[in-house]
Protein backbone atom coordinates (compact mmCIF):
# COMPACT_ATOMS: atom_id res chain seq x y z
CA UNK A 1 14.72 22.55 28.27
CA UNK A 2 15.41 25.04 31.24
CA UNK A 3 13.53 24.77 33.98
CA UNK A 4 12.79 27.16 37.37
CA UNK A 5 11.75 25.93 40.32
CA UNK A 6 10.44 28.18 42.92
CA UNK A 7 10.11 27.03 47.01
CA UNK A 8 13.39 25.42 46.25
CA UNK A 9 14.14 25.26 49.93
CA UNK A 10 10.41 23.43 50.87
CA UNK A 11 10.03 19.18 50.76
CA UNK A 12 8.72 19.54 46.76
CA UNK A 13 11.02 21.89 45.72
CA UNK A 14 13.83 20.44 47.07
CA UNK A 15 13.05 16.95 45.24
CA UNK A 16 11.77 18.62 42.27
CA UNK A 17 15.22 20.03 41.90
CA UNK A 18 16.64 16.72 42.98
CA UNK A 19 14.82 14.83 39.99
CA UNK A 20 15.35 17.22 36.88
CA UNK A 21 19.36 17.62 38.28
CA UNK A 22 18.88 13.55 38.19
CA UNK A 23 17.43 13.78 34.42
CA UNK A 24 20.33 16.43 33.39
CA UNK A 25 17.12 18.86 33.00
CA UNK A 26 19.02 22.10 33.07
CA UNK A 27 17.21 24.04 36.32
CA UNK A 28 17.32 27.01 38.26
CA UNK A 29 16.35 26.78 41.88
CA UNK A 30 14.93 29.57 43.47
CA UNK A 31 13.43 30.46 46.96
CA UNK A 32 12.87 33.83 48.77
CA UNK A 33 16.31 34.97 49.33
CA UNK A 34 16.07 35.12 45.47
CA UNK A 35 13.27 37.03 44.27
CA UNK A 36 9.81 38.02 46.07
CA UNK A 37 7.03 36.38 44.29
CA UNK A 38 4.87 39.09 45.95
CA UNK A 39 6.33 42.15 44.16
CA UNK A 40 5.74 41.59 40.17
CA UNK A 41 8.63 43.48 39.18
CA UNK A 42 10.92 41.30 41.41
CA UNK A 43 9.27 38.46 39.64
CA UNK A 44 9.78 39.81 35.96
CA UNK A 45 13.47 40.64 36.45
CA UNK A 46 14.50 37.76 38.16
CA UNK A 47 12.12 35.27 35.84
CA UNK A 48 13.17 37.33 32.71
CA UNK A 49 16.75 37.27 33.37
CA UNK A 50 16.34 33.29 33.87
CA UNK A 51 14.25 32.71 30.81
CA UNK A 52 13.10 29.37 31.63
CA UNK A 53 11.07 26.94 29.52
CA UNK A 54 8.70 25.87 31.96
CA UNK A 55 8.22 27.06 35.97
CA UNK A 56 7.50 24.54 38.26
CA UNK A 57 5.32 26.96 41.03
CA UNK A 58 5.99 25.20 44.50
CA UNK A 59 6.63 28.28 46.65
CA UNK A 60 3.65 28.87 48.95
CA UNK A 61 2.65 30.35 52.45
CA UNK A 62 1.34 26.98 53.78
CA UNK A 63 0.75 27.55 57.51
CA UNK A 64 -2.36 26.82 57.44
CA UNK A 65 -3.62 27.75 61.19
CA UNK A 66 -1.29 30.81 61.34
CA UNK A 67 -2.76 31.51 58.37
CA UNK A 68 -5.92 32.45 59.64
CA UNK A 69 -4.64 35.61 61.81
CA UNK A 70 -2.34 36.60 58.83
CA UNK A 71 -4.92 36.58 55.71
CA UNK A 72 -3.15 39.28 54.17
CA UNK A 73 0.50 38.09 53.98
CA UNK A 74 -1.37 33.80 52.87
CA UNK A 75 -3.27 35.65 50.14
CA UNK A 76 0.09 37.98 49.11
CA UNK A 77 1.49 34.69 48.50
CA UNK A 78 -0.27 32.16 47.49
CA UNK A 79 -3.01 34.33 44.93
CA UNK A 80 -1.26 37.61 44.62
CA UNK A 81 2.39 35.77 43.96
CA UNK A 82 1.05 33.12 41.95
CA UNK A 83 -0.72 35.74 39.75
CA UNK A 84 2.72 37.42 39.05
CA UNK A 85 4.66 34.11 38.16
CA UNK A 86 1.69 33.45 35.50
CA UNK A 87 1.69 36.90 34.24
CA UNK A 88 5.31 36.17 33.84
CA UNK A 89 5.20 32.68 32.06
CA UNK A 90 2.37 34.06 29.85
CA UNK A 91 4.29 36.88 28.75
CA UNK A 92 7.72 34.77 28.32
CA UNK A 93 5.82 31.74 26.82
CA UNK A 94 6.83 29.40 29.59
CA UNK A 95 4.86 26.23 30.86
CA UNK A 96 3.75 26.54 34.28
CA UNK A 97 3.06 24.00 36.62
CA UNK A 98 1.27 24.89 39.87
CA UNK A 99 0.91 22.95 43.28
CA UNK A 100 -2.31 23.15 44.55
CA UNK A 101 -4.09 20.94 47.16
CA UNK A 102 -6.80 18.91 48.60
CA UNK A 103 -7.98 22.36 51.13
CA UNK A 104 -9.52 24.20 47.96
CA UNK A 105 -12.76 21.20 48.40
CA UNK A 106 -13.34 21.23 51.86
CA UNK A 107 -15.76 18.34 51.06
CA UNK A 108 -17.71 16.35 54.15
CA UNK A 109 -19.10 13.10 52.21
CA UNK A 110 -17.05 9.79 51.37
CA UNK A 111 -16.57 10.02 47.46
CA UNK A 112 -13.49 10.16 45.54
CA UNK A 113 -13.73 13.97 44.46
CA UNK A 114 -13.19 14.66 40.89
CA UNK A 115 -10.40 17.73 39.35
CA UNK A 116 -14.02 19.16 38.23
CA UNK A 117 -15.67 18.76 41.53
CA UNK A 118 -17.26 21.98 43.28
CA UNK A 119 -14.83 23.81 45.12
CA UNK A 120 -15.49 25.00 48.93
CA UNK A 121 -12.51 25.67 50.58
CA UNK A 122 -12.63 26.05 54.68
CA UNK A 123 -10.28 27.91 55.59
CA UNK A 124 -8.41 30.86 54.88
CA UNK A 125 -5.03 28.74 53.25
CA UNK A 126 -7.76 26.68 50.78
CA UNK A 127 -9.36 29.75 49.79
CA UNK A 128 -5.68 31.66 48.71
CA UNK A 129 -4.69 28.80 47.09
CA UNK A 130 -8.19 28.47 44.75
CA UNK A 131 -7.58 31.72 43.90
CA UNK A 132 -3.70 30.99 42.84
CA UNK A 133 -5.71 28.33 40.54
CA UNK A 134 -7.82 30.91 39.45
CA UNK A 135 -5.12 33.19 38.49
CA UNK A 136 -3.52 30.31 36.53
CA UNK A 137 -5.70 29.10 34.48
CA UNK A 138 -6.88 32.98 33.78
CA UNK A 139 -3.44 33.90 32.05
CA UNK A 140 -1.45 30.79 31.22
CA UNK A 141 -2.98 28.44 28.32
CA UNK A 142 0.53 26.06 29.28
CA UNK A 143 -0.58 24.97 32.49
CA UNK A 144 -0.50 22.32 34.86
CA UNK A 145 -2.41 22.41 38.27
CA UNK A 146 -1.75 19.87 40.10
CA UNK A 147 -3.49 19.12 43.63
CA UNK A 148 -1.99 17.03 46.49
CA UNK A 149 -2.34 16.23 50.18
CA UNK A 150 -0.49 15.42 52.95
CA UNK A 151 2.79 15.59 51.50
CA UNK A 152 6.28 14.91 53.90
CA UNK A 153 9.64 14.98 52.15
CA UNK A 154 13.51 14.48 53.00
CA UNK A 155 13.63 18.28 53.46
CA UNK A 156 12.18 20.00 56.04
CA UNK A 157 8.81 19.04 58.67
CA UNK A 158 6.32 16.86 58.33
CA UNK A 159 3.54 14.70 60.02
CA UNK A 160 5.73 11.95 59.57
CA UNK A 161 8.70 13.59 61.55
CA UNK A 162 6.50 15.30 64.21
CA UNK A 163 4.89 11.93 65.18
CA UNK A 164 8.12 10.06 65.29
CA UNK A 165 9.29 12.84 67.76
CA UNK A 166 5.97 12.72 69.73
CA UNK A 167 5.68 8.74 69.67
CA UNK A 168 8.64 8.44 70.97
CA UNK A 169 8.46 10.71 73.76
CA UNK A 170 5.43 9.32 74.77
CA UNK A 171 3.60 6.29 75.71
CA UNK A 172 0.17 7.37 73.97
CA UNK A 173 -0.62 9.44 71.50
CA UNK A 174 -3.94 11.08 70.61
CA UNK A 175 -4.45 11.25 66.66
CA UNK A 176 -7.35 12.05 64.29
CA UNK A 177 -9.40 9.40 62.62
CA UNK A 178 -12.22 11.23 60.76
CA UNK A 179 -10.53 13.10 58.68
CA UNK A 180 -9.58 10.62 55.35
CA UNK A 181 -6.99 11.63 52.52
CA UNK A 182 -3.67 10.14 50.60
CA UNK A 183 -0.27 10.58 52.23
CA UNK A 184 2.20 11.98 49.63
CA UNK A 185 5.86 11.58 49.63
CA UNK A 186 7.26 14.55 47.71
CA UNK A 187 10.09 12.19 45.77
CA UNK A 188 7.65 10.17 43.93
CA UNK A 189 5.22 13.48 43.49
CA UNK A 190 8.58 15.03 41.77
CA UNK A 191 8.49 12.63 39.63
CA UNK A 192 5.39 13.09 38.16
CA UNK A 193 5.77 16.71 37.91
CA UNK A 194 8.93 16.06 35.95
CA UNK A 195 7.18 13.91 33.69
CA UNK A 196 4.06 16.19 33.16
CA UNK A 197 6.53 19.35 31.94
CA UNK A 198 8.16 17.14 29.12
CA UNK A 199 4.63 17.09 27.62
CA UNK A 200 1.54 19.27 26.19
CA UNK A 201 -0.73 17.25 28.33
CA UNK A 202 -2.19 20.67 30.26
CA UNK A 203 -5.16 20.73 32.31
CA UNK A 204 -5.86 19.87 35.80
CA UNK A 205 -4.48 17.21 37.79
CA UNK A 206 -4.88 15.32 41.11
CA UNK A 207 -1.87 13.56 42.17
CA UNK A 208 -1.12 11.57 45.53
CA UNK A 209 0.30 8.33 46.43
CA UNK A 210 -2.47 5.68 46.20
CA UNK A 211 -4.85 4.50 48.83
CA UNK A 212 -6.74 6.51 51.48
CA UNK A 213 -6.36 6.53 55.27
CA UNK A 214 -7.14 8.60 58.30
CA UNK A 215 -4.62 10.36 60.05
CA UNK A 216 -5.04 7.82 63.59
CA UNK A 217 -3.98 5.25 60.62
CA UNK A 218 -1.20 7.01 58.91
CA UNK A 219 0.49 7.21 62.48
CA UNK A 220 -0.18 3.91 63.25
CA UNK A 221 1.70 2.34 59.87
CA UNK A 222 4.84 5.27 60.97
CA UNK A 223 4.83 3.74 64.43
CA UNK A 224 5.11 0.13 62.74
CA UNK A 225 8.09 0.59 60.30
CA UNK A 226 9.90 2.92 63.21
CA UNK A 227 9.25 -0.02 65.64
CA UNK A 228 7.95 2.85 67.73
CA UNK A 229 5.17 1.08 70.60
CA UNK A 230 3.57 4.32 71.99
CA UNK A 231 -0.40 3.72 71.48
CA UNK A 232 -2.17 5.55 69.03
CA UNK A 233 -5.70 6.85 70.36
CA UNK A 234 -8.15 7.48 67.72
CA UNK A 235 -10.02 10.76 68.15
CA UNK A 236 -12.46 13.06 66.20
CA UNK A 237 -11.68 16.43 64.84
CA UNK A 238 -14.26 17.57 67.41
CA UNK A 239 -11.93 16.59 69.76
CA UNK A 240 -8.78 17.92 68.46
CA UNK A 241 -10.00 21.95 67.65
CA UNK A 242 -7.53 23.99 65.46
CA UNK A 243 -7.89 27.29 64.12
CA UNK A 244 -8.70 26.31 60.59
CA UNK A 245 -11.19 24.59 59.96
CA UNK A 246 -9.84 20.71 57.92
CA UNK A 247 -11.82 18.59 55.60
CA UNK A 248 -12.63 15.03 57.01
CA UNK A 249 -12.79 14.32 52.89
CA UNK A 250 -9.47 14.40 51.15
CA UNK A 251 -10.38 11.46 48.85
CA UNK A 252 -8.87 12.49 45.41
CA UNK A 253 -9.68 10.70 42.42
CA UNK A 254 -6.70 10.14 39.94
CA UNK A 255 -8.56 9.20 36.96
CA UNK A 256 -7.62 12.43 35.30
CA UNK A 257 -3.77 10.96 35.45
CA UNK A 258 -5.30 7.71 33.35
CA UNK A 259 -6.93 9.88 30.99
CA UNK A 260 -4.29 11.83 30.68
CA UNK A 261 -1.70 8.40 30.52
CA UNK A 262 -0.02 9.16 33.67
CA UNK A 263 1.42 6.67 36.08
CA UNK A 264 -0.37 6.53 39.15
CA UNK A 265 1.79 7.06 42.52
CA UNK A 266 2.96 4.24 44.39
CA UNK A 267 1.28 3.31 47.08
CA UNK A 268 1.43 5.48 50.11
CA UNK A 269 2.67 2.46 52.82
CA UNK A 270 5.60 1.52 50.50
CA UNK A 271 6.25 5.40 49.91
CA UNK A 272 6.40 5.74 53.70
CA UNK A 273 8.61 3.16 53.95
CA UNK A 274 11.12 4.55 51.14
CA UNK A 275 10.83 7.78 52.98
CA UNK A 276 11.93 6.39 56.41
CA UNK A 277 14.89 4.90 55.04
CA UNK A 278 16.09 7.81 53.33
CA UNK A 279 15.96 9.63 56.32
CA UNK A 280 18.06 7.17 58.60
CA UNK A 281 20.84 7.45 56.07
């Protein structure tokens, strides 16, 4: 099997690439420097020329604030680019997997939200990324989607990062606690993914380290296994205004990875502690 794997130079890509070059998955990394998801015949020559078995989709315009004064270039990526990569797996007969998230709900209440769950995305990021689901499941019967949250990887920023650098800088810290999801470290996520494109098991997928915290909480177990003391102020979104608009529900249910006989995820505390070591090497 050949595999591509676009965003190579984001936290998933990067580990996505890591894993298959791990499994001796033949793979071709790609990023923007590369090819320009948003112009299709930039996309057919470069895919074409690759000819990959399966396309592992985890290039995306994910600045989410930012990405409410710049509509235009979010929705060029993440719907308009995603449409040309599954125009081009249809047409090549290619698997595609795509990376989706939590922001296409936008969901208020406390239940674990289902892959079938109505969809009500907030913000302008959530809405461009439904629609890169839409385009998916439109032209590629091969298909994964696959929705996280709160992801942080060895390669490049994260929540995880930023509050290490803030924590320490400071002796309190002001952090959201009403807003409820699963951290996701991208390593273990790769895995999955890995596992998913060595099968016919296509549908739609929710996948995230197991358990559910807040934000204020997340911080508080980073500040614990960094030894960090700077005290962690719970707040309310109210409190902490952005520009786009985040759910306080990111609860995904993972019973579609039973069904489907996926592993779960480990759990997200242990995750974060694999993740902090790997970084201090």
């Amino acid at each position: 099997m050949k595999v591509l794997v676009t965003g190579v130079k984001g936290q998933l890509g990067y580990d996505v690439v890591r894993e298959l070059n791990e499994r001796k998955i033949e793979c071709v990394g790609a990023d923007v420097e590369d090819f320009d998801i948003t112009d299709r015949r930039q996309t057919f020559g470069f895919i074409e020329n690759c000819m990959p078995d399966a396309i592992i989709h985890c290039a995306a315009y994910t600045a989410v604030d930012r990405a409410e004064d710049d509509e235009e270039k979010c929705r060029a990526v993440n719907a308009d680019g995603t449409e040309n990569i599954a125009l081009c797996a249809k047409e090549i007969g290619a698997k595609m997997v795509y990376i989706s998230t939590d922001y296409v709900f936008g969901d208020e209440g406390d239940n674990f939200l289902e892959v079938d769950f109505e969809k009500n995305p907030k913000n302008v990021y959530g809405k461009t990324k439904l629609l890169g689901e839409e385009a998916v499941i439109k032209n590629v019967e091969k298909s994964f989607i696959v929705r996280t949250s709160w992801v942080f990887g060895k390669n490049g920023g994260n929540f995880v990062r930023t509050m290490m650098r803030v924590g320490s800088q400071n002796e309190e810290v002001r952090v959201v606690a009403d807003q409820i999801g699963s951290p996701t470290y991208t390593y273990d996520l790769s895995k999955l993914l890995c596992d998913m494109i060595m099968t016919e098991k296509y549908g739609v997928y929710h996948a995230t380290n197991e358990g559910v915290c807040s934000w204020a909480e997340f911080c508080e177990e980073i500040f614990s296994f960094a030894s960090i003391k700077s005290k962690v102020n719970h707040i309310t979104t109210e409190q902490y205004p952005t520009k786009a608009k985040r759910p306080k529900n990111s609860r995904l249910s993972k019973s579609c990875l039973d069904r489907a006989g996926f592993k779960r995820l480990p759990p997200w505390q242990n995750a974060l502690e694999r993740y902090l070591k790997e970084i201090e090497e």
